[in-house]
Protein backbone atom coordinates (compact mmCIF):
# COMPACT_ATOMS: atom_id res chain seq x y z
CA UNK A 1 -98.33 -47.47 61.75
CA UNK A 2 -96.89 -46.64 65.20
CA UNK A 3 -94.06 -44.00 65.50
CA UNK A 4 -90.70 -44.82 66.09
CA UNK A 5 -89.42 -44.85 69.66
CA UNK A 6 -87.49 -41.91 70.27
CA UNK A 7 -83.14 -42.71 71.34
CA UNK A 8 -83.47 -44.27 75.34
CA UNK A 9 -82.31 -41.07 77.89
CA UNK A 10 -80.22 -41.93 80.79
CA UNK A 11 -83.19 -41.53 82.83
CA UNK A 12 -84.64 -44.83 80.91
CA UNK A 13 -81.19 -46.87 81.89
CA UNK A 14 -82.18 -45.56 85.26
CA UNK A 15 -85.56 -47.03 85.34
CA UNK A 16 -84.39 -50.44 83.59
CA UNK A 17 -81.69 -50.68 85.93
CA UNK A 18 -83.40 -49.57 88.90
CA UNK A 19 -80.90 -47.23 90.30
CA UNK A 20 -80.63 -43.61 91.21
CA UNK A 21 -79.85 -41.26 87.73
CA UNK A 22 -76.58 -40.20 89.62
CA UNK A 23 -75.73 -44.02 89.75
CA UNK A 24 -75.82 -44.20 85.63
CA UNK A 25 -74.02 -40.80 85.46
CA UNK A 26 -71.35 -42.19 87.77
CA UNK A 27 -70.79 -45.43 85.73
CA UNK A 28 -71.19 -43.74 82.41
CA UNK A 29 -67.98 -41.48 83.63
CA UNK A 30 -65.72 -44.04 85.02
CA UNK A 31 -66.53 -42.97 88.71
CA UNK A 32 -66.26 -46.19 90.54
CA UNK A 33 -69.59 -47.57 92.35
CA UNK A 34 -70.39 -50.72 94.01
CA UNK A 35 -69.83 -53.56 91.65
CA UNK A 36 -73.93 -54.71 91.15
CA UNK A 37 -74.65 -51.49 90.77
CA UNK A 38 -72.24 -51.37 87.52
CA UNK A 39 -73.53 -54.38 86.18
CA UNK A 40 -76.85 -53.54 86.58
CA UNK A 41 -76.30 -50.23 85.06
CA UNK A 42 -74.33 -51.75 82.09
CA UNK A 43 -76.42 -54.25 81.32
CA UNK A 44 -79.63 -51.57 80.70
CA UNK A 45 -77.07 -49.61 78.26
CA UNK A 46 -76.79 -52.63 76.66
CA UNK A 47 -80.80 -53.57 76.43
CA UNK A 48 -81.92 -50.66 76.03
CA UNK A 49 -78.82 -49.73 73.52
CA UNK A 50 -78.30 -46.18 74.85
CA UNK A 51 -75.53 -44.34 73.56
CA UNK A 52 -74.04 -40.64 75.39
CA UNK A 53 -74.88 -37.70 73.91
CA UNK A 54 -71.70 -36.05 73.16
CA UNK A 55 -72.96 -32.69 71.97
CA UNK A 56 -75.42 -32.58 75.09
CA UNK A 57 -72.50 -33.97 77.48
CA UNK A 58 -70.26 -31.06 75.66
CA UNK A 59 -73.25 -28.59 76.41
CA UNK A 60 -73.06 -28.91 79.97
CA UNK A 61 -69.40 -29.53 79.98
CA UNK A 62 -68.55 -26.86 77.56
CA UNK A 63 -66.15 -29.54 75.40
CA UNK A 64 -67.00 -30.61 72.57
CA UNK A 65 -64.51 -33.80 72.83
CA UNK A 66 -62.62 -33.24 69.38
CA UNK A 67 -59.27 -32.18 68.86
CA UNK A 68 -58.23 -30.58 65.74
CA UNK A 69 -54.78 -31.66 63.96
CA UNK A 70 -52.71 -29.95 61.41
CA UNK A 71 -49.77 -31.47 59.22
CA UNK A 72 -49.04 -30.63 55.77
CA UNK A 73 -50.23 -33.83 53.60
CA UNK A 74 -50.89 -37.46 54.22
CA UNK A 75 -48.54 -38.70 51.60
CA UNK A 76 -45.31 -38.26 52.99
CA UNK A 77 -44.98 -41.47 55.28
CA UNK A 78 -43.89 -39.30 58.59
CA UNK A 79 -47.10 -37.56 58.57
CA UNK A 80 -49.27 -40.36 57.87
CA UNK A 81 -47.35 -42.19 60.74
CA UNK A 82 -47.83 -39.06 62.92
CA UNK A 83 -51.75 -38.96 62.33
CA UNK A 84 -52.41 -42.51 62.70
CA UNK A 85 -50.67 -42.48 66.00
CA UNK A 86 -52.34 -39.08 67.39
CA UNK A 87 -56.07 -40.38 66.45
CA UNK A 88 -55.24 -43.63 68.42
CA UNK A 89 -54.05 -41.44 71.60
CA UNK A 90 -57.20 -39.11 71.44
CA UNK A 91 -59.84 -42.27 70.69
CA UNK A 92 -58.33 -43.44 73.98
CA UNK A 93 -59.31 -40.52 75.83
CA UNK A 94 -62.97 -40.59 74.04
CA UNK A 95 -61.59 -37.84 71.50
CA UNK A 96 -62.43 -37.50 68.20
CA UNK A 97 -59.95 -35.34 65.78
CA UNK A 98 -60.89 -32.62 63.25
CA UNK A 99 -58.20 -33.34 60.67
CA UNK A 100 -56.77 -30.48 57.95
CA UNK A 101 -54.05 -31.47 55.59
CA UNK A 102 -52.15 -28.02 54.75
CA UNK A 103 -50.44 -28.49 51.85
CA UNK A 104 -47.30 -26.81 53.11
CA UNK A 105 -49.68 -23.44 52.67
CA UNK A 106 -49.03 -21.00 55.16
CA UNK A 107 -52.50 -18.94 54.26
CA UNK A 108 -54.09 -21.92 54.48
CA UNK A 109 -53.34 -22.76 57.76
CA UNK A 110 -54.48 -19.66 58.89
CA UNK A 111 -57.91 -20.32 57.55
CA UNK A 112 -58.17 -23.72 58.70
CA UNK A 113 -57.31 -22.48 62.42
CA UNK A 114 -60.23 -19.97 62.28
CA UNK A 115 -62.32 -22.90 60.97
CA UNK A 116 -61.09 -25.27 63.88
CA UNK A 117 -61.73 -22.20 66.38
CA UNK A 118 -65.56 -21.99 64.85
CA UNK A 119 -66.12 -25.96 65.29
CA UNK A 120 -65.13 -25.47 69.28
CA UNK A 121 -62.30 -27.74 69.38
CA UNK A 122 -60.93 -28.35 72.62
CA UNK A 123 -57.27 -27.37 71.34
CA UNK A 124 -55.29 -27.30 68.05
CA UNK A 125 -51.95 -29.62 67.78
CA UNK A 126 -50.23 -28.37 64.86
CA UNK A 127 -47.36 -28.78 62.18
CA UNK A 128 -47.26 -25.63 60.87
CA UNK A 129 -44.87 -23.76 58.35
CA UNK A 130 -46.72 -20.20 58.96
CA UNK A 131 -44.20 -18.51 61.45
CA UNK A 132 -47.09 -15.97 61.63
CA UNK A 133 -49.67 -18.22 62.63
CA UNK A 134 -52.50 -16.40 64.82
CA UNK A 135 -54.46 -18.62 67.47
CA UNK A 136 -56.70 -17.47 69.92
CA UNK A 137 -56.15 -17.62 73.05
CA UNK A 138 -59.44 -19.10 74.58
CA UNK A 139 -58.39 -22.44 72.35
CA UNK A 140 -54.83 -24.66 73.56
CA UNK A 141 -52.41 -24.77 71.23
CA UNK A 142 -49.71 -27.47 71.22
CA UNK A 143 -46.89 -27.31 68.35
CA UNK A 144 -44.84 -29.51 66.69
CA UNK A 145 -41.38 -28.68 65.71
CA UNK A 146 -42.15 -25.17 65.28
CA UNK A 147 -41.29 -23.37 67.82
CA UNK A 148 -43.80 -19.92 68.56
CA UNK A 149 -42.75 -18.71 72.11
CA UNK A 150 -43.01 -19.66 75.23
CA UNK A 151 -47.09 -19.60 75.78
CA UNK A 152 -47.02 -22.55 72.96
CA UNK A 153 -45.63 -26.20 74.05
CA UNK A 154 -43.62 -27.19 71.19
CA UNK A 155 -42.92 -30.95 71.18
CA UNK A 156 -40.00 -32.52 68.93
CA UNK A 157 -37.43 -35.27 68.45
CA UNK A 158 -34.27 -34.92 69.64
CA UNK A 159 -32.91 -33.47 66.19
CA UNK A 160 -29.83 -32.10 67.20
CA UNK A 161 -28.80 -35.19 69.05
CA UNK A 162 -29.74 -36.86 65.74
CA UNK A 163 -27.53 -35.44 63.86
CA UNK A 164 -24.63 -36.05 66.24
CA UNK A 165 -25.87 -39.96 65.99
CA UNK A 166 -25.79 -40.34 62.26
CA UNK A 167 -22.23 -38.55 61.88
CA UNK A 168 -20.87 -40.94 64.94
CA UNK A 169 -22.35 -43.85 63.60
CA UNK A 170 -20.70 -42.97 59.60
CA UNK A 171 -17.53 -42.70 61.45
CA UNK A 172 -17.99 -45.76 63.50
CA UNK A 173 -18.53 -47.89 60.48
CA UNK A 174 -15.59 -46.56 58.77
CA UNK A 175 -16.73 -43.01 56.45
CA UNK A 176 -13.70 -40.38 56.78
CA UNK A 177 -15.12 -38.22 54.34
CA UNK A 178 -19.02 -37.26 55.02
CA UNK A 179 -21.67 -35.31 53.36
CA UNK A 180 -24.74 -33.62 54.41
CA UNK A 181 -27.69 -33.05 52.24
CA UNK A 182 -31.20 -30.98 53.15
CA UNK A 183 -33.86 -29.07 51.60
CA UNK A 184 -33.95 -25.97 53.68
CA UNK A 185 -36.52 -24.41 55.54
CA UNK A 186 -36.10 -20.74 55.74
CA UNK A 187 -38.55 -21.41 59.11
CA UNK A 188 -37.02 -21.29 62.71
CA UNK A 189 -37.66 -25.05 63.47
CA UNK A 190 -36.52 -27.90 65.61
CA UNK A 191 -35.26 -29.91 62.37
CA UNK A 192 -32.80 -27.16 61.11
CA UNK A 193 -31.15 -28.59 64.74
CA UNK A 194 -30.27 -31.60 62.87
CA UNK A 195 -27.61 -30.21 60.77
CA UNK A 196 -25.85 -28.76 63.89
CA UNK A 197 -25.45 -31.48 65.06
CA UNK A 198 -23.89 -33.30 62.20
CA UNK A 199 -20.90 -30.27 62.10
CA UNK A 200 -20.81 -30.69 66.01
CA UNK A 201 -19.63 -34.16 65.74
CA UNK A 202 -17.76 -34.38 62.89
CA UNK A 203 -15.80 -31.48 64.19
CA UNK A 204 -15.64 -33.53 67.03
CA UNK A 205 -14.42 -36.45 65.16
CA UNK A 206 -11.69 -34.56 63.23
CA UNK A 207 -13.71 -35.93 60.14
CA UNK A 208 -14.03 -33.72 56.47
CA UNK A 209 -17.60 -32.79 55.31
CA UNK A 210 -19.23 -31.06 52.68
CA UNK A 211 -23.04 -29.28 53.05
CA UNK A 212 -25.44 -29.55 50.21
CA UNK A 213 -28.42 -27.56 51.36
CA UNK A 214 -31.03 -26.38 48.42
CA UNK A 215 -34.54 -24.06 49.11
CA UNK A 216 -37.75 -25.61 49.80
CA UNK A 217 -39.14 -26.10 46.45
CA UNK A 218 -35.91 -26.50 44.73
CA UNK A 219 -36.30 -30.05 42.56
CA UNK A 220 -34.27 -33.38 43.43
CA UNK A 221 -32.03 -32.54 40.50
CA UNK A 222 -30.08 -30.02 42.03
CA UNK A 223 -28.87 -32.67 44.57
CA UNK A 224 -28.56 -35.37 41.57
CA UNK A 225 -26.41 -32.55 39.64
CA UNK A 226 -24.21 -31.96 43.09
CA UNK A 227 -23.40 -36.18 43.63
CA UNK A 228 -22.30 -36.14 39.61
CA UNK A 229 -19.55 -33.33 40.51
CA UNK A 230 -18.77 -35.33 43.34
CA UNK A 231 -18.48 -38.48 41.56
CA UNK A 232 -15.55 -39.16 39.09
CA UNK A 233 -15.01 -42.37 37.28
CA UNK A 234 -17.36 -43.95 39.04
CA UNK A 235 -15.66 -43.40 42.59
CA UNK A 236 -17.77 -40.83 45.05
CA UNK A 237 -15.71 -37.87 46.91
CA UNK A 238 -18.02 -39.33 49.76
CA UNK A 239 -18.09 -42.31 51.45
CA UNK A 240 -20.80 -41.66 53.77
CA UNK A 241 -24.14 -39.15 53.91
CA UNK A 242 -26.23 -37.91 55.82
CA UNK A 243 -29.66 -36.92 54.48
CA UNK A 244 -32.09 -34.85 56.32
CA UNK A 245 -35.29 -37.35 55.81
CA UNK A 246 -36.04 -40.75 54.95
CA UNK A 247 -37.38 -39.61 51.63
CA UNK A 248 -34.55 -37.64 50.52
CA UNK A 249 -32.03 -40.48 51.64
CA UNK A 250 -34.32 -42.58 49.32
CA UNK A 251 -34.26 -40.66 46.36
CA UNK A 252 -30.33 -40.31 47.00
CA UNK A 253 -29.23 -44.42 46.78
CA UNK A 254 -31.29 -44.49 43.54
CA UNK A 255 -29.46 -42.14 41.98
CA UNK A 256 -26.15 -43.23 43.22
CA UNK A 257 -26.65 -46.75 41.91
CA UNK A 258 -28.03 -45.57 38.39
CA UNK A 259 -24.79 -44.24 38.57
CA UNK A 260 -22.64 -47.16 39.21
CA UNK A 261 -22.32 -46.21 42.59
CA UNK A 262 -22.57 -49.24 45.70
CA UNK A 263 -24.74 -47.97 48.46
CA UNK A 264 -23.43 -49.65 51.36
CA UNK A 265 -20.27 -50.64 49.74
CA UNK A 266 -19.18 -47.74 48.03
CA UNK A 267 -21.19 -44.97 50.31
CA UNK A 268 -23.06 -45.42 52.78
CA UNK A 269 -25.93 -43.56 53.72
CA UNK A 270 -28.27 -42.44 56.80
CA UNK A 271 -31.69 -40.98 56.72
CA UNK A 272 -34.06 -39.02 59.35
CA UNK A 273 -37.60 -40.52 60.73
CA UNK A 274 -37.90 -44.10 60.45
CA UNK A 275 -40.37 -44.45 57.94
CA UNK A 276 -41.05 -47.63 56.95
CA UNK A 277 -42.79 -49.31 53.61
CA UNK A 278 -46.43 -49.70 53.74
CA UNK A 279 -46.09 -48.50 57.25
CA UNK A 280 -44.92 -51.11 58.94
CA UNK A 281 -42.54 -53.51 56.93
CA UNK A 282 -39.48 -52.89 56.15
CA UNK A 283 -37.32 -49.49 56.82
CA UNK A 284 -36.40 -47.33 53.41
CA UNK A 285 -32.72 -46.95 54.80
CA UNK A 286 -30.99 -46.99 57.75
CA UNK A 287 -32.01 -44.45 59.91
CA UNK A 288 -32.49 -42.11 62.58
CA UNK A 289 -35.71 -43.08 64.25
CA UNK A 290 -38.34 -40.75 65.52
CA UNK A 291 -40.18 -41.81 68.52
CA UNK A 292 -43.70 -41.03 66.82
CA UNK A 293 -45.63 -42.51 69.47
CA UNK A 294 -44.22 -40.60 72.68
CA UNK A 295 -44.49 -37.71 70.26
CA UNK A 296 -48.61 -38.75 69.51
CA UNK A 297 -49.13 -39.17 73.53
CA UNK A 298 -46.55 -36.17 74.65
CA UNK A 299 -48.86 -33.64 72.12
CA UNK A 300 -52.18 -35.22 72.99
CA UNK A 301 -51.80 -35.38 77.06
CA UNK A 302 -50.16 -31.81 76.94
CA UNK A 303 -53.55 -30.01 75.19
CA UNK A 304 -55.91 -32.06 77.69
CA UNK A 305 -53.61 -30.63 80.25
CA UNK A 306 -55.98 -28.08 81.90
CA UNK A 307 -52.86 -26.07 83.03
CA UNK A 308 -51.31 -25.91 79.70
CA UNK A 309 -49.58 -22.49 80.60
CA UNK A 310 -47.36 -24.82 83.05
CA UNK A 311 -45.64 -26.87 80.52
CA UNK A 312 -41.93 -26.32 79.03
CA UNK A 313 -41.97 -24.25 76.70
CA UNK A 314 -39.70 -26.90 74.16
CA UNK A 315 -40.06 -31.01 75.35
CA UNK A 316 -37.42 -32.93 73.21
CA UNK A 317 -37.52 -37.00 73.09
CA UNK A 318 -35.06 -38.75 72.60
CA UNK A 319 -34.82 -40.63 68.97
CA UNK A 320 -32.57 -43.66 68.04
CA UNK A 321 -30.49 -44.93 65.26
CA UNK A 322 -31.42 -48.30 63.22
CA UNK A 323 -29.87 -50.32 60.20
CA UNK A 324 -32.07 -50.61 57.14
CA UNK A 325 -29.43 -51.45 54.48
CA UNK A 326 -27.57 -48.85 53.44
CA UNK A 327 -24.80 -48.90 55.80
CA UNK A 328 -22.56 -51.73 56.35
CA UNK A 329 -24.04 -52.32 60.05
C-alpha cells in the first residue's frame, strides 16, 4: 500500500509552474508580476491544490492572522449584527477571529483577554463592561464604546448626537411632552452620551420631559410600573419616548398597548440601534440607526494599523434616524 503524498510546498508550485520560488511567493502575496507568470503560478496552486501555511507564514511573520473579539452575548440583535459584520471585515483581510461572548461578566473578560494574549492574537477589539480591564501592551487593543484612555482607540456611534435626533424628530412630529427611559450603566461609556443629548435638545426645544433611568439588572417591571403612574384612564402623561435601545423600545409598545394605549397614535416612540427582525427584515421600531458596518471596518482597519499609538483617542460616526412604525412618520 503506498504512503500518502505528503501537502505540495511552494517549492512544488515552483517546479510545476516553472518559475523562480520568489515568483510563487510574490503571487501568493498580492505583489504584482508579469501577467504569464501569475497564471502560470495559479494554475500549479490549483493542480497541485496547495494551500498557505498560515501558522508557518505566521512563524516567519510573527502574526498569527486572527483577531480576537469581545461582546457580551450573541442574543441581543446589536451584537449579533456587530459580529457578523466584524468577521466579514477581517475574512477580507485573510483574518480569522477568536470569538468570546462575555456574558456582561467583568471577571470574565479578564480571563478571556489573558486567554486571547496566550493564543497570539494580532490585537483584541473589545466591548467590555470591566472599567478595570488589564491588556498587555505587546497586543493592540481597539475598544468599543468604552472609553480606557488615550493609548486605547475607542470607536462609537454618534450617541450624543442621537439623542439630540430622536428628541427633534418627537417634536417634529408633534410630542410636547417627552419621556426618556434607560437601564443605566454605572460604566463611563459612549452610550450614557445619549441621554445628554435628549435634555440638550429638548431644552433646546422649550419641550417638558421626564427621566426614567433604573440599574443594570433591575427587571422590565420597574419601567412597566413607572408608564401605569403615568397613564390615567387610559390617556399617557407622554406623548412621545425615547428609549435607550431597540429592545427596550420593544418591550415598551407592548406594554403600552396591553394597556389600551395607541403606539403611534396615542405615543409615539423611538428606539437606539437599528436592529432589525431576523436580521435583516423589518425594523422593531423606529429608530436611531447605528452605522454597524463603518463601525466593523473603523475597529478592524484601526488594530491592523501598525501605528496604532497614532489614532484619536475617541472616533465617533455619525448614526441616522429611520421610521419603523411607531411614530407617525
Amino acid at each position: 500500500m503506498a504512503e500518502p503524498s505528503s501537502a505540495p510546498t511552494m517549492k512544488d508550485v515552483a517546479r510545476e509552474a516553472g518559475v523562480a520560488l520568489g515568483t510563487v511567493s510574490k503571487v501568493m502575496n498580492g505583489i504584482p508580476v508579469g501577467e504569464s507568470y501569475r497564471v502560470r503560478v495559479e494554475k500549479a496552486v490549483a493542480k497541485l491544490n496547495y494551500r498557505v501555511n498560515s501558522y508557518a507564514k505566521g512563524l516567519k511573520t510573527n502574526k498569527t492572522y486572527t483577531v480576537a473579539v469581545m461582546v457580551p452575548n450573541l442574543v441581543s440583535p446589536f451584537f449579533a449584527k456587530l459580529v457578523n459584520a466584524l468577521n466579514r471585515q477581517l475574512a477580507l483581510r485573510k483574518y480569522r477571529m477568536l470569538l468570546y461572548a462575555t456574558d456582561y461578566d467583568p471577571a470574565q473578560e479578564q480571563e478571556y483577554v489573558i486567554m486571547a494574549e496566550q493564543q497570539k492574537v494580532d490585537g483584541i477589539i473589545c466591548l467590555s463592561y470591566n472599567p478595570e480591564l488589564k491588556v498587555s501592551e505587546n497586543v493592540p487593543m481597539v475598544s468599543i464604546d468604552r472609553y480606557f484612555g488615550a493609548q486605547i482607540p475607542c470607536v462609537s456611534s454618534d450617541n450624543y448626537g442621537g439623542g439630540r435626533i430622536a428628541a427633534e424628530k418627537l417634536y417634529e412630529n408633534g410630542c410636547r411632552n417627552l419621556a426618556f427611559m434607560r437601564i443605566g450603566s454605572r460604566l463611563t461609556n459612549e452610550p450614557n452620551k445619549r441621554k445628554d443629548g435628549f435634555i440638550s435638545a429638548c431644552e433646546a426645544l422649550g419641550v417638558s420631559f421626564t427621566l426614567k433611568i433604573v440599574d443594570d439588572g433591575t427587571p422590565y417591571a420597574a419601567f412597566e410600573e413607572f408608564l401605569r403612574e403615568h397613564t390615567h384612564a387610559g390617556v399617557p402623561d407622554f406623548d412621545g419616548i425615547f428609549c435607550v435601545t431597540d429592545s427596550l423600545a420593544y418591550q415598551t409598545v407592548r406594554s403600552l398597548r396591553a394597556m389600551g394605549v395607541r403606539v403611534p397614535e396615542d405615543v409615539q416612540i423611538i428606539g437606539f440601534d437599528g436592529a432589525r427582525l431576523f436580521g435583516d427584515q423589518d425594523l422593531f421600531c423606529s429608530t436611531i440607526v447605528q452605522p454597524v458596518e463603518e463601525i466593523a471596518e473603523t475597529c478592524v482597519d484601526m488594530i491592523l494599523e501598525k501605528a496604532l499609538s497614532k489614532a484619536p483617542s475617541l472616533m465617533c460616526l455619525p448614526v441616522e434616524y429611520a421610521y419603523g412604525g411607531t411614530t407617525l412618520k
